[in-house]
Protein backbone atom coordinates (compact mmCIF):
# COMPACT_ATOMS: atom_id res chain seq x y z
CA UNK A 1 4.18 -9.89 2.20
CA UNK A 2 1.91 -7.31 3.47
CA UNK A 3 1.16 -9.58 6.83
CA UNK A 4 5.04 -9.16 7.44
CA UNK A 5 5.16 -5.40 6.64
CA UNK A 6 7.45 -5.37 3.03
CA UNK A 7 6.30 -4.88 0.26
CA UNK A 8 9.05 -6.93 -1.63
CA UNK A 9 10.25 -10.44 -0.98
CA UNK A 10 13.78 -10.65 -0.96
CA UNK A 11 13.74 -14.69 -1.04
CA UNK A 12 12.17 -14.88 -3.96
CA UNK A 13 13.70 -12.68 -6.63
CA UNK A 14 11.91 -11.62 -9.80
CA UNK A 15 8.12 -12.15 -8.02
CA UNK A 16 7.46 -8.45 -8.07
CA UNK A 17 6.24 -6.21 -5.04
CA UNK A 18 2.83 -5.55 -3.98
CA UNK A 19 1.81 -3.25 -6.28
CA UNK A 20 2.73 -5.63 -9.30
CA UNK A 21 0.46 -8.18 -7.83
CA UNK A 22 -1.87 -5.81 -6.93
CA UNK A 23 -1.53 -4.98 -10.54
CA UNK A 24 -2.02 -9.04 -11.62
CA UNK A 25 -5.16 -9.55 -9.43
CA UNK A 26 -7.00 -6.02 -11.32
CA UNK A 27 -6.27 -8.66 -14.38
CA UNK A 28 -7.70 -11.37 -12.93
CA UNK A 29 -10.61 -9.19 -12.42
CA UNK A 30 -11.24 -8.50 -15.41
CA UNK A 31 -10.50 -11.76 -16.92
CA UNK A 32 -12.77 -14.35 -14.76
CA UNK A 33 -15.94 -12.52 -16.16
CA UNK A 34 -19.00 -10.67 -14.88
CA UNK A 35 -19.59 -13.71 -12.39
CA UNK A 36 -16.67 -15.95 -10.97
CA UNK A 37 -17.48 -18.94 -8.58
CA UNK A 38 -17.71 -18.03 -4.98
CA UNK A 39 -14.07 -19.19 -3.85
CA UNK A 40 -12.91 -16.97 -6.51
CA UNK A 41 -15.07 -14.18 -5.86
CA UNK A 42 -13.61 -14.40 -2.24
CA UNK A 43 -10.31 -14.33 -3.36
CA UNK A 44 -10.35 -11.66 -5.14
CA UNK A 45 -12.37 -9.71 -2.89
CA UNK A 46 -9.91 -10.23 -0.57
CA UNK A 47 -6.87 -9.19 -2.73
CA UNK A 48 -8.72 -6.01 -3.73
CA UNK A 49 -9.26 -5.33 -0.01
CA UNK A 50 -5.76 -5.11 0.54
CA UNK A 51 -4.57 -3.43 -2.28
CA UNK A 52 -7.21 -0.81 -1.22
CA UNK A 53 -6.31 -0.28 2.28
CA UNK A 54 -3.15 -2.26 3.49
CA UNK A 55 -0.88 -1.69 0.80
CA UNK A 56 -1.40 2.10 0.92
CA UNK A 57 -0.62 2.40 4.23
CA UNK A 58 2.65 0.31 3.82
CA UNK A 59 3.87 1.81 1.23
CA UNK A 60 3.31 5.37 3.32
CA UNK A 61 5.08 3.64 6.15
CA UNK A 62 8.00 2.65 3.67
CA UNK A 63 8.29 6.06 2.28
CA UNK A 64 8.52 7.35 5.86
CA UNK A 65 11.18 5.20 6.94
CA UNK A 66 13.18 6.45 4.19
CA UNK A 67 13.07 10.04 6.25
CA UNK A 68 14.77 8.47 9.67
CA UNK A 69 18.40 9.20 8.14
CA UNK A 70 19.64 12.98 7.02
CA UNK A 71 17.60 12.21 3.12
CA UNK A 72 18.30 15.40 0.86
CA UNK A 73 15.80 18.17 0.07
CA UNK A 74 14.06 16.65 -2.85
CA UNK A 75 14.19 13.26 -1.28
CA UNK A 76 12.47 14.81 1.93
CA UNK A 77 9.57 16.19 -0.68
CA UNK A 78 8.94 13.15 -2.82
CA UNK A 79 8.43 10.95 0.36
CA UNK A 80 6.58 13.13 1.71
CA UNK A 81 4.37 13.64 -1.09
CA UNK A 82 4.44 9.59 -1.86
CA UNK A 83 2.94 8.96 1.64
CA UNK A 84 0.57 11.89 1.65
CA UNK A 85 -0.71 10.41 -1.44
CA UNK A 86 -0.82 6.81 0.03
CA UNK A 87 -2.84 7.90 3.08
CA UNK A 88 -5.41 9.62 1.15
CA UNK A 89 -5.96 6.16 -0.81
CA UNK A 90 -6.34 4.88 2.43
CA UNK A 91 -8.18 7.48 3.99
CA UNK A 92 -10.91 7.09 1.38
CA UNK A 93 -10.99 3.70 2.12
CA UNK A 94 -11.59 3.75 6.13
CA UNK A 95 -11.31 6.82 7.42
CA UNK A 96 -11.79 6.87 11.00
CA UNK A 97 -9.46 3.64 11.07
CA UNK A 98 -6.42 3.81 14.11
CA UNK A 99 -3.63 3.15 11.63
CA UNK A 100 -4.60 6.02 9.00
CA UNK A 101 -4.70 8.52 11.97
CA UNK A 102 -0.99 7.20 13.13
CA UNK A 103 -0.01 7.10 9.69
CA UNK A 104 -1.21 10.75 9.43
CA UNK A 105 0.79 11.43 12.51
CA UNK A 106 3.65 10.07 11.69
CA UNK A 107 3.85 12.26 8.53
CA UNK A 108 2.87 15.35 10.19
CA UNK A 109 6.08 14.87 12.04
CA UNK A 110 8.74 13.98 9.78
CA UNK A 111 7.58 15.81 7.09
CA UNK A 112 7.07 19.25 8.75
């Protein structure tokens, strides 16, 4: 889902959106022990990179697409404040990295 930029798959009903899942693998986590075999470990490494990085920024790029119509006052705020939030999860992640800066630009113009 995050490869193709959603964050919910509208084919398959009921499966949750990223943030569920991202949810599911903290669980997984914590279930498989202090030390998982290695194509587990990778797995999961994996998964927690991008619910640490990727998801953040999509859901800061979702919450900015909700600006391009004529979105109410407290609309305006609470995406603006959403993806604020989601680039500083990102931020601390990779900072210097291209897509936080755009991400950062984009908000700095819609939400002025």
């Amino acid at each position: 889902m995050v490869s193709k930029g959603v964050s919910v798959n509208r084919d398959k009903a009921g499966e949750g959106d990223v943030t569920t899942k991202c949810d599911a693998l903290d669980a997984m986590r914590a279930g498989a022990g202090g030390d998982p075999d290695a194509d587990l470990a990778a797995i999961l490494d994996e998964g927690t990179s991008l619910c640490a990085f990727d998801v953040p920024l999509l859901t800061a790029s979702e919450a900015l697409d909700h600006l391009r119509g004529n979105p109410t006052q407290a609309s305006r705020l609470l995406m603006c404040n959403v993806a604020q939030r989601e680039i500083a999860k990102a931020r601390a992640v990779r900072a210097g990295d291209p897509r936080v800066r755009s991400a950062e630009g984009r908000r700095a113009t819609a939400c002025k």
